[in-house]
Protein backbone atom coordinates (compact mmCIF):
# COMPACT_ATOMS: atom_id res chain seq x y z
CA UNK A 1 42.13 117.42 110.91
CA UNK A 2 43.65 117.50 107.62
CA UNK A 3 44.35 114.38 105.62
CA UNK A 4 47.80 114.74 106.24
CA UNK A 5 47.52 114.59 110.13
CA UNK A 6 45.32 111.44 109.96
CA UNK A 7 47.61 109.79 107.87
CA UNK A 8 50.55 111.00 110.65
CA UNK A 9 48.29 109.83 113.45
CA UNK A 10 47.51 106.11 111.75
CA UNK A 11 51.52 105.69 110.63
CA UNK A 12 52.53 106.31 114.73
CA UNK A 13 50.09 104.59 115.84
CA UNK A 14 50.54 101.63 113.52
CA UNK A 15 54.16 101.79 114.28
CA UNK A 16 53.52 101.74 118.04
CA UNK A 17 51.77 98.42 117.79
CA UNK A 18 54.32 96.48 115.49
CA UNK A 19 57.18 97.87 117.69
CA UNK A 20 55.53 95.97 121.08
CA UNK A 21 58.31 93.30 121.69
CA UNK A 22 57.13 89.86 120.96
CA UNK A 23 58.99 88.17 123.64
CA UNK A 24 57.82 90.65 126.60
CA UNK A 25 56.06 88.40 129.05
CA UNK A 26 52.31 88.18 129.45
CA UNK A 27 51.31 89.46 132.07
CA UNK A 28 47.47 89.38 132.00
CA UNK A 29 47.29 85.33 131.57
CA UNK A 30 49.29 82.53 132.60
CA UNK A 31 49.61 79.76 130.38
CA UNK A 32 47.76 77.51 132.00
CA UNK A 33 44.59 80.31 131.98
CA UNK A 34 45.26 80.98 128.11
CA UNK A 35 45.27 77.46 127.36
CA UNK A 36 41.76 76.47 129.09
CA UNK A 37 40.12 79.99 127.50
CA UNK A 38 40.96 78.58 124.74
CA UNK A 39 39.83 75.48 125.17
CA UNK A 40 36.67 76.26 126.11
CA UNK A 41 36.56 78.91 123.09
CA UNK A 42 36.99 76.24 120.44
CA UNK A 43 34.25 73.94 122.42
CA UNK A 44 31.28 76.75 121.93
CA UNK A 45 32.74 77.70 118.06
CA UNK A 46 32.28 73.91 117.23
CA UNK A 47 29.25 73.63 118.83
CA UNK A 48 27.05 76.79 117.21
CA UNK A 49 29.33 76.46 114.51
CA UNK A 50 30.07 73.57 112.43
CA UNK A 51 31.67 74.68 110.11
CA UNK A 52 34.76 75.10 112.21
CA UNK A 53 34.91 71.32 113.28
CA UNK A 54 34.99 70.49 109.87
CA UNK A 55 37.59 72.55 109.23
CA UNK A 56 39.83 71.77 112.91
CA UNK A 57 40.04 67.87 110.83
CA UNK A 58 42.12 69.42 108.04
CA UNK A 59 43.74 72.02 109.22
CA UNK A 60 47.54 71.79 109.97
CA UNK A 61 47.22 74.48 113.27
CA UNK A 62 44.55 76.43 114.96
CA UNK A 63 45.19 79.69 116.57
CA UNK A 64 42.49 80.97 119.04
CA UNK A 65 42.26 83.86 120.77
CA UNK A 66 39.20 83.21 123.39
CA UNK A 67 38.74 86.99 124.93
CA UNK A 68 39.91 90.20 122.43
CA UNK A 69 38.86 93.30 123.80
CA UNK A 70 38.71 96.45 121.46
CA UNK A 71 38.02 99.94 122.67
CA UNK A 72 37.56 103.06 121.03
CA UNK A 73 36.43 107.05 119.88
CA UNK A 74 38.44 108.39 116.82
CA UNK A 75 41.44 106.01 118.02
CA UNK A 76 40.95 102.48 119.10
CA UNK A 77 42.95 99.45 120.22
CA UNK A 78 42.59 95.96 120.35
CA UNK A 79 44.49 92.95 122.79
CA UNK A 80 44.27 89.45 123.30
CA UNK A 81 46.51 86.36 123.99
CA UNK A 82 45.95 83.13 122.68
CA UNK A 83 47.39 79.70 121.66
CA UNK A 84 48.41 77.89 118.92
CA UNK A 85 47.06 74.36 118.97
CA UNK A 86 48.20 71.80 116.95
CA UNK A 87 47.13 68.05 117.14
CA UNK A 88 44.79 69.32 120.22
CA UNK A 89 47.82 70.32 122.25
CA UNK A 90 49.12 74.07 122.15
CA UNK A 91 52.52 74.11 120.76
CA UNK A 92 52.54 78.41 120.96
CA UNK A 93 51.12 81.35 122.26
CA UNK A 94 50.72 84.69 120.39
CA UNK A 95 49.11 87.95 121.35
CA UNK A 96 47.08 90.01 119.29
CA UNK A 97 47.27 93.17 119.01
CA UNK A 98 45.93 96.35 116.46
CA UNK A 99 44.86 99.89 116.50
CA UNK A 100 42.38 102.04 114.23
CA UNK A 101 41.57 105.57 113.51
CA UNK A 102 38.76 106.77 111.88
CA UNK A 103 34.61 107.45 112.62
CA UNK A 104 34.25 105.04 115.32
CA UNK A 105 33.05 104.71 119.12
CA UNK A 106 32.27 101.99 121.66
CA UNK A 107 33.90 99.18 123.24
CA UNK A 108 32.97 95.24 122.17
CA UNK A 109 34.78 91.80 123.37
CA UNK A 110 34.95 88.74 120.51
CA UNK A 111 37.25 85.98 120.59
CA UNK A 112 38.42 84.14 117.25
CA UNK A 113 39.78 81.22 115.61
CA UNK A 114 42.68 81.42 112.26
CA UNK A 115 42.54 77.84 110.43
CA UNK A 116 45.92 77.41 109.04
CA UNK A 117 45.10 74.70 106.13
CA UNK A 118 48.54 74.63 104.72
CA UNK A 119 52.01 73.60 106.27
CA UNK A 120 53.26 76.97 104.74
CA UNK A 121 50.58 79.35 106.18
CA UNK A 122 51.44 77.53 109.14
CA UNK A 123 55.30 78.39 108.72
CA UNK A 124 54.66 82.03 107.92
CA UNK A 125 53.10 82.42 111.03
CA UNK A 126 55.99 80.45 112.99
CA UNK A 127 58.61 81.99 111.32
CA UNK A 128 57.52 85.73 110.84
CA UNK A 129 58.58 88.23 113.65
CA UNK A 130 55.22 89.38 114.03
CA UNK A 131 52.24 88.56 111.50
CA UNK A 132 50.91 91.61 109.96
CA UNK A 133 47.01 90.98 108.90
CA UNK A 134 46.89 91.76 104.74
CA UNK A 135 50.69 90.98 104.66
CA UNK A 136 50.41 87.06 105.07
CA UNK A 137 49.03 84.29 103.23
CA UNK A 138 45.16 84.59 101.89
CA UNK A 139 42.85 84.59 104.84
CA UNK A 140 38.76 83.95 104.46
CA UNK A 141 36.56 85.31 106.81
CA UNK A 142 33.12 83.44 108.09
CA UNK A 143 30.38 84.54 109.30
CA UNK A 144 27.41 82.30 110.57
CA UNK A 145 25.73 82.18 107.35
CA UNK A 146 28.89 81.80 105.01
CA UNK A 147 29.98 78.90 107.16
CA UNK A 148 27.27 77.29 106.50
CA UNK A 149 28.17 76.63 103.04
CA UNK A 150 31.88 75.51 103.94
CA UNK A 151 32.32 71.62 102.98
CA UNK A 152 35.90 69.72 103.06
CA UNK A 153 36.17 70.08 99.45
CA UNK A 154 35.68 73.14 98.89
CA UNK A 155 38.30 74.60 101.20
CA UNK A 156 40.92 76.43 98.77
CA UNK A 157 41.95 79.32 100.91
CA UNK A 158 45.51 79.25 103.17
CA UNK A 159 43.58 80.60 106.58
CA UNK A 160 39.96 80.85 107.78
CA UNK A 161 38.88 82.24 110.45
CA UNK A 162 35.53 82.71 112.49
CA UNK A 163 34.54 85.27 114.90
CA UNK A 164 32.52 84.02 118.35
CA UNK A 165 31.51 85.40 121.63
CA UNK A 166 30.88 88.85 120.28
CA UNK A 167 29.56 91.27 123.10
CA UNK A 168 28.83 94.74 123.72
CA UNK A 169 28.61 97.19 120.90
CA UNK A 170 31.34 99.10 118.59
CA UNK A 171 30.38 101.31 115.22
CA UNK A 172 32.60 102.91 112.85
CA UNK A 173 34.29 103.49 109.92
CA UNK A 174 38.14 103.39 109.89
CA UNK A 175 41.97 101.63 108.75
CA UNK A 176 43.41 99.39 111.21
CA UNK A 177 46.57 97.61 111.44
CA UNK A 178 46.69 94.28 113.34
CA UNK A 179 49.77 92.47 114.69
CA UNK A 180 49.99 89.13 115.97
CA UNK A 181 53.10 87.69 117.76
CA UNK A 182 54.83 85.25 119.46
CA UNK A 183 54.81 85.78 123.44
CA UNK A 184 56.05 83.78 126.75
CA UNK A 185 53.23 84.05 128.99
CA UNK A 186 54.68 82.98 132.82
CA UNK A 187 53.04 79.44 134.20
């Protein structure tokens, strides 16, 4: 396939994501299930990582999303729901949501946690349409060993986040767009 036609491919299906409503209901959780995933989520990330408590004392919201699947051969996708916490009670939920293209192959299942340190990363999130990943405020990615090193003083970046739960097995090499955005899951 010519450059040209990947390029086509990515653009629709980048544009097929970000065009998802963000108030259509979901359907796969209630709010009550999303809320205790992510609960439980944010128990086992403090506890083999912590890092992330230290980080929960300062930051101004937490958005976790407990169970993301991702799937894919040339083209993949990725979905999850999730909730905002703030003050330990969830104030929002949000879905997650991105595709790929490229050399890849496999399916995998992760959950993770965004740190919002600042009021205004915070109020990008709440008052964007529909976060774009690379589009927002500066985000910091951990991984067990770099969290390691994370103290309260030397936090500088707008949004952390740190991946947990990771099973099953996905390879590749490719661009991906990710959305995230506001939803109404049902009760």
């Amino acid at each position: 396939m010519s450059w040209k036609n990947q390029a086509l491919v990515l653009c629709a299906a980048i544009m097929l994501v970000t065009s998802v409503p963000a108030t259509m209901p979901a359907s796969a959780a209630s709010a009550r299930k999303i809320d205790s995933d992510a609960t439980v989520a944010l128990r086992q990330l403090y506890a083999t990582m912590p890092a992330a408590r230290k980080l929960a004392r300062r930051a101004k919201g937490i958005l976790v999303f407990p169970r993301v699947v991702k799937a894919g051969f040339f083209l993949g996708a990725q979905y999850g729901n999730g909730a905002l916490r703030r003050g330990g009670r969830t104030v929002g939920y949000y879905r997650t949501t991105a595709v790929s293209y490229g050399l890849q192959a496999g399916a995998q299942r992760f959950g993770y946690a965004m740190f919002f340190m600042t009021n205004n990363s915070l109020g990008y999130l709440r008052r964007s349409g529909g976060w774009e990943a690379g589009s927002a405020p500066s985000v910091v990615v951990f991984d067990k060993g770099a969290a390691g090193g994370v103290s309260t003083t030397s936090i500088r970046k707008n949004i952390y986040v740190f991946f947990f739960n990771q099973r099953g097995l996905m390879a590749g090499l490719g661009l991906q767009g990710t959305k995230i955005t506001r939803i109404t899951p049902g009760r």
